[in-house]
N, C-alpha and C. Protein backbone atom coordinates (compact mmCIF):
# COMPACT_ATOMS: atom_id res chain seq x y z
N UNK A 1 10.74 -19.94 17.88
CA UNK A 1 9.54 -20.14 17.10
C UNK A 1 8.29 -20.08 17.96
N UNK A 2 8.64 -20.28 19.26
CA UNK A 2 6.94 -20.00 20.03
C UNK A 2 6.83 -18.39 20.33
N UNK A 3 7.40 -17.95 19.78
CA UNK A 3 7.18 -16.18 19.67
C UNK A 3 6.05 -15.87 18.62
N UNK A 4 6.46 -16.57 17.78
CA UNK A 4 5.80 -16.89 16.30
C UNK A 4 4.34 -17.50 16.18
N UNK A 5 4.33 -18.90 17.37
CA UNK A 5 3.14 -19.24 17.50
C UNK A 5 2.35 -18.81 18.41
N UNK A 6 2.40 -17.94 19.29
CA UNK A 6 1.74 -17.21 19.77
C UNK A 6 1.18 -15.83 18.96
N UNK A 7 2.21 -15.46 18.36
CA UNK A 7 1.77 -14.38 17.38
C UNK A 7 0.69 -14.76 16.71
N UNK A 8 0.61 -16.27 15.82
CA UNK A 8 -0.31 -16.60 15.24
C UNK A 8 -1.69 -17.34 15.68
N UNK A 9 -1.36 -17.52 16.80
CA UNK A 9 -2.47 -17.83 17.73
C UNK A 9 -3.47 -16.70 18.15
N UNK A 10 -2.58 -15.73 18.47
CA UNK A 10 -3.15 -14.58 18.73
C UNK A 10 -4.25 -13.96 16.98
N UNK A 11 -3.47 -14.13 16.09
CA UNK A 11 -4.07 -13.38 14.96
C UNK A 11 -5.53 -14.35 14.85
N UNK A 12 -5.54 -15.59 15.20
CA UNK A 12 -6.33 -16.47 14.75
C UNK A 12 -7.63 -15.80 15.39
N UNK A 13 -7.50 -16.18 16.42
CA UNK A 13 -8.31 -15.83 17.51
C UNK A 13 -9.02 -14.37 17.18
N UNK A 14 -8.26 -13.55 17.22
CA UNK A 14 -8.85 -12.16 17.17
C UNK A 14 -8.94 -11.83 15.74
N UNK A 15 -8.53 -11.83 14.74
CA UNK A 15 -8.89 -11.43 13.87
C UNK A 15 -10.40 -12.46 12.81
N UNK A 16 -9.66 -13.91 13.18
CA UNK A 16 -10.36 -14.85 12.30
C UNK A 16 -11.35 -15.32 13.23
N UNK A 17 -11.51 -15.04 14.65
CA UNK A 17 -13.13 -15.62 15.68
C UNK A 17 -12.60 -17.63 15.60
N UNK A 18 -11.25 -17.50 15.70
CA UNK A 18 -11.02 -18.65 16.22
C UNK A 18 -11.11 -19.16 17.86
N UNK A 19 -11.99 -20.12 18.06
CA UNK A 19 -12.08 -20.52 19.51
C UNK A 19 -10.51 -20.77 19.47
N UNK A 20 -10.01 -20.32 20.77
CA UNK A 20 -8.66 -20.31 21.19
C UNK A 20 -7.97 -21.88 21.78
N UNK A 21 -9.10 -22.46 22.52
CA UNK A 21 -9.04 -23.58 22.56
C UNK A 21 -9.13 -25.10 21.11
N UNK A 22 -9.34 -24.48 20.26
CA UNK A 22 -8.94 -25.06 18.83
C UNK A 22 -8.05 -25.05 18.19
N UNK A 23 -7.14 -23.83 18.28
CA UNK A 23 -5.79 -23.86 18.15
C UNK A 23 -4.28 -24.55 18.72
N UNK A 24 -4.45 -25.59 17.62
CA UNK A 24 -3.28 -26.48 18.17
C UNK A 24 -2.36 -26.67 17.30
N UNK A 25 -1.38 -26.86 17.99
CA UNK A 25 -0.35 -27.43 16.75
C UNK A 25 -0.62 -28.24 15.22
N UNK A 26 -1.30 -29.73 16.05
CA UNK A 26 -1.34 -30.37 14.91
C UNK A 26 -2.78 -29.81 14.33
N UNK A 27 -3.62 -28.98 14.31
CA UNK A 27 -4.76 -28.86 13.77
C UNK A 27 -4.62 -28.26 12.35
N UNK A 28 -5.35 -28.80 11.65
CA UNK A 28 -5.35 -27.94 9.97
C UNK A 28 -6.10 -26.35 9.97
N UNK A 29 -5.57 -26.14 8.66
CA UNK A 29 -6.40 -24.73 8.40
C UNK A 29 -7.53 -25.54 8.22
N UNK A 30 -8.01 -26.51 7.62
CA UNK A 30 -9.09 -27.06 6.99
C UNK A 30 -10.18 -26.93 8.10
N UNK A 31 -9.96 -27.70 8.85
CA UNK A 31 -10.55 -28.03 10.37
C UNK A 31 -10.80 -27.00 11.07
N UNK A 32 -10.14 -26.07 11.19
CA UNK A 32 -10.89 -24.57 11.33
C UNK A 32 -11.97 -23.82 10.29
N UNK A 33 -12.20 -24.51 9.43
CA UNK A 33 -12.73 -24.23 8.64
C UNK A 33 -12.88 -23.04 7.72
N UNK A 34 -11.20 -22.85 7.11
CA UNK A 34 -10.22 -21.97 6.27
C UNK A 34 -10.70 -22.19 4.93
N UNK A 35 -11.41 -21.54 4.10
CA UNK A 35 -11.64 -21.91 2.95
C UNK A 35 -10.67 -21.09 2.01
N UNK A 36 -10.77 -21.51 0.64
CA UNK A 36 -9.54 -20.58 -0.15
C UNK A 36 -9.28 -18.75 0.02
N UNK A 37 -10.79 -18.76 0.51
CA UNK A 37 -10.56 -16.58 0.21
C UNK A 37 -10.16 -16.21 1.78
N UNK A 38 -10.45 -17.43 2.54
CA UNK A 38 -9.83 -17.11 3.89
C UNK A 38 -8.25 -17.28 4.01
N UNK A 39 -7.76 -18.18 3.10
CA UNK A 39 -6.72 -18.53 3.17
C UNK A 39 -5.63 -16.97 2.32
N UNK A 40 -6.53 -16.59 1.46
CA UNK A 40 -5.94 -15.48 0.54
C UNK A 40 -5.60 -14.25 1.57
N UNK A 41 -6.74 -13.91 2.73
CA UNK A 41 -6.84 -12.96 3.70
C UNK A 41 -5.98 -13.19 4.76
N UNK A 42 -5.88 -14.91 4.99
CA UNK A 42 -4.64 -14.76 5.90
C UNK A 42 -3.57 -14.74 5.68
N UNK A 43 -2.90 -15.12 4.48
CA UNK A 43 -1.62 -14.87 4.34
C UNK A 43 -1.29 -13.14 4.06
N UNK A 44 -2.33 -12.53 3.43
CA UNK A 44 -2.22 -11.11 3.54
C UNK A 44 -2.31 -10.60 5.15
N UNK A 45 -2.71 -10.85 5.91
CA UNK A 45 -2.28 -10.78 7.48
C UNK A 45 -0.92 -10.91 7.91
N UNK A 46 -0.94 -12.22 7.39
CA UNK A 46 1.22 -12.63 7.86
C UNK A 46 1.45 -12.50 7.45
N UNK A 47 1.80 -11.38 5.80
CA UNK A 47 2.71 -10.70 5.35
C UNK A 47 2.72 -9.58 6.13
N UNK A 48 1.62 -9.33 6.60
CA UNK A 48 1.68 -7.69 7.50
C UNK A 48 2.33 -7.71 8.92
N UNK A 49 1.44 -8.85 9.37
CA UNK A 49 1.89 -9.10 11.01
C UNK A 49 3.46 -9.62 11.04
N UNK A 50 4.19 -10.36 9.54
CA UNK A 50 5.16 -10.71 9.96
C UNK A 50 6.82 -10.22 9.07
N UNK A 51 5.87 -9.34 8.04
CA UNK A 51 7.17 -8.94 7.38
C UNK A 51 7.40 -9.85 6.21
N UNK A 52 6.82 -10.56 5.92
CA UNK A 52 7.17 -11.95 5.10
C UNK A 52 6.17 -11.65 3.55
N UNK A 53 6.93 -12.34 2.58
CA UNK A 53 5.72 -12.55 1.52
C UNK A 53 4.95 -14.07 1.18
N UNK A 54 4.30 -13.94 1.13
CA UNK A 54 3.07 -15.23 1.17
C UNK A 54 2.50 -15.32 -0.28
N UNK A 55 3.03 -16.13 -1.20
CA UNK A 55 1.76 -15.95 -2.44
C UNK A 55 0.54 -16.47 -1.99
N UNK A 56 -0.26 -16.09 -3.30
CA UNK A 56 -1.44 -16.66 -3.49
C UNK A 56 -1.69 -18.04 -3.72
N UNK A 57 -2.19 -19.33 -3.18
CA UNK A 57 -2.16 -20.34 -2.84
C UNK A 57 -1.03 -21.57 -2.44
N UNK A 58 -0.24 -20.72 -1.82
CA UNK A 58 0.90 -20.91 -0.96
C UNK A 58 0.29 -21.48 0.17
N UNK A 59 -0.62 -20.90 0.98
CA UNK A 59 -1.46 -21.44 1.54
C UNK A 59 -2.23 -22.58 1.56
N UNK A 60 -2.35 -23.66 2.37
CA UNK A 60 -3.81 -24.81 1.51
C UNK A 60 -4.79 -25.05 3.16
N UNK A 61 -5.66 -26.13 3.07
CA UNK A 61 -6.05 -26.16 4.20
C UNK A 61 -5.64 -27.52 4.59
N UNK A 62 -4.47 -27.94 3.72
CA UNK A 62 -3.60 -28.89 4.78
C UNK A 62 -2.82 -28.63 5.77
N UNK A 63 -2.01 -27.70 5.60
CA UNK A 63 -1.59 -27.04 6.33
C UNK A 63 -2.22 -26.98 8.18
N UNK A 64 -0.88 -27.31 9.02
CA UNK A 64 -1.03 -27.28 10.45
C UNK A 64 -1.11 -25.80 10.59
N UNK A 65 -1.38 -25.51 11.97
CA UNK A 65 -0.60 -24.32 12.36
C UNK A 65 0.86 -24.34 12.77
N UNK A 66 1.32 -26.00 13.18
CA UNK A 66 3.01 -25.88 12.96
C UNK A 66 3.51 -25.64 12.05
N UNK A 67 2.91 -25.99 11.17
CA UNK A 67 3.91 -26.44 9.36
C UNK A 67 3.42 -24.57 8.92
N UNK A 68 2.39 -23.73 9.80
CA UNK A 68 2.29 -22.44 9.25
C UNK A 68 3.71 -21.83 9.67
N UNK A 69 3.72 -22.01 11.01
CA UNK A 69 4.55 -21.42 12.11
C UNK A 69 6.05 -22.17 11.33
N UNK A 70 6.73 -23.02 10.59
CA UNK A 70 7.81 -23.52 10.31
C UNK A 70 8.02 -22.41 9.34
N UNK A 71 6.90 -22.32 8.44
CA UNK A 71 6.56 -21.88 6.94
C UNK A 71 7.13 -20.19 7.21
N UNK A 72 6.99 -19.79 8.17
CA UNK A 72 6.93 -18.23 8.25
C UNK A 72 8.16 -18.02 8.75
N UNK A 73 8.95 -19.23 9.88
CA UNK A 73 10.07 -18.63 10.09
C UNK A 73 10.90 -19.61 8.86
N UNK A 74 11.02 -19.85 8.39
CA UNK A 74 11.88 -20.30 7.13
C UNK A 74 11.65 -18.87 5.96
N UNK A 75 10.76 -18.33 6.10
CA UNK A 75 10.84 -17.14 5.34
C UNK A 75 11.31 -15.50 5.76
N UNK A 76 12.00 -16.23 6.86
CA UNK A 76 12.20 -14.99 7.93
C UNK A 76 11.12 -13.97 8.65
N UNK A 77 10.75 -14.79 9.06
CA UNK A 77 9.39 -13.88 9.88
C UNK A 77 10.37 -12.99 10.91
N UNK A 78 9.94 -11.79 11.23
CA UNK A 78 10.26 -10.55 11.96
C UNK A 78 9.38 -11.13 12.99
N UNK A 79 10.72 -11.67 14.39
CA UNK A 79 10.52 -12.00 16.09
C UNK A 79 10.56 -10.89 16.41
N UNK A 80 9.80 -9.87 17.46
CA UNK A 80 9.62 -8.80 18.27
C UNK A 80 10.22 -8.91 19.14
């Protein structure tokens, strides 16, 4: 699974202009300040980046980036 969170660390960062140093385990989408149409755009990301399907508010901004990173390999996320 830290294949996974690096993957998504990486997407954060570069795609979403996440300070890299904000990305933590226990941190929320919220607290990054993920609002719902961001949340719609990122799970359309990790269906791409990971092979996986994500509905539409499947997503929330309770959500950690662990409980993302659990969330994706319980749905079989594609490890490189």
């Amino acid at each position: 699974m830290q294949d996974i969170e690096q993957r998504v660390s990486a997407l954060l960062s570069d795609q979403f202009k996440v300070k890299a140093d904000t990305i933590q385990p226990d941190v929320t989408l919220g607290k990054l300040s993920f609002d719902s149409l961001v949340l719609i755009e990122l799970g359309l990301v990790l269906d791409k980046e990971f092979g996986v399907e994500i509905d539409d508010g499947e997503l929330t901004e309770h959500h950690t980036i662990e409980g993302l990173v659990e969330l994706l390999a319980a749905k079989g996320a594609a490890v490189r």
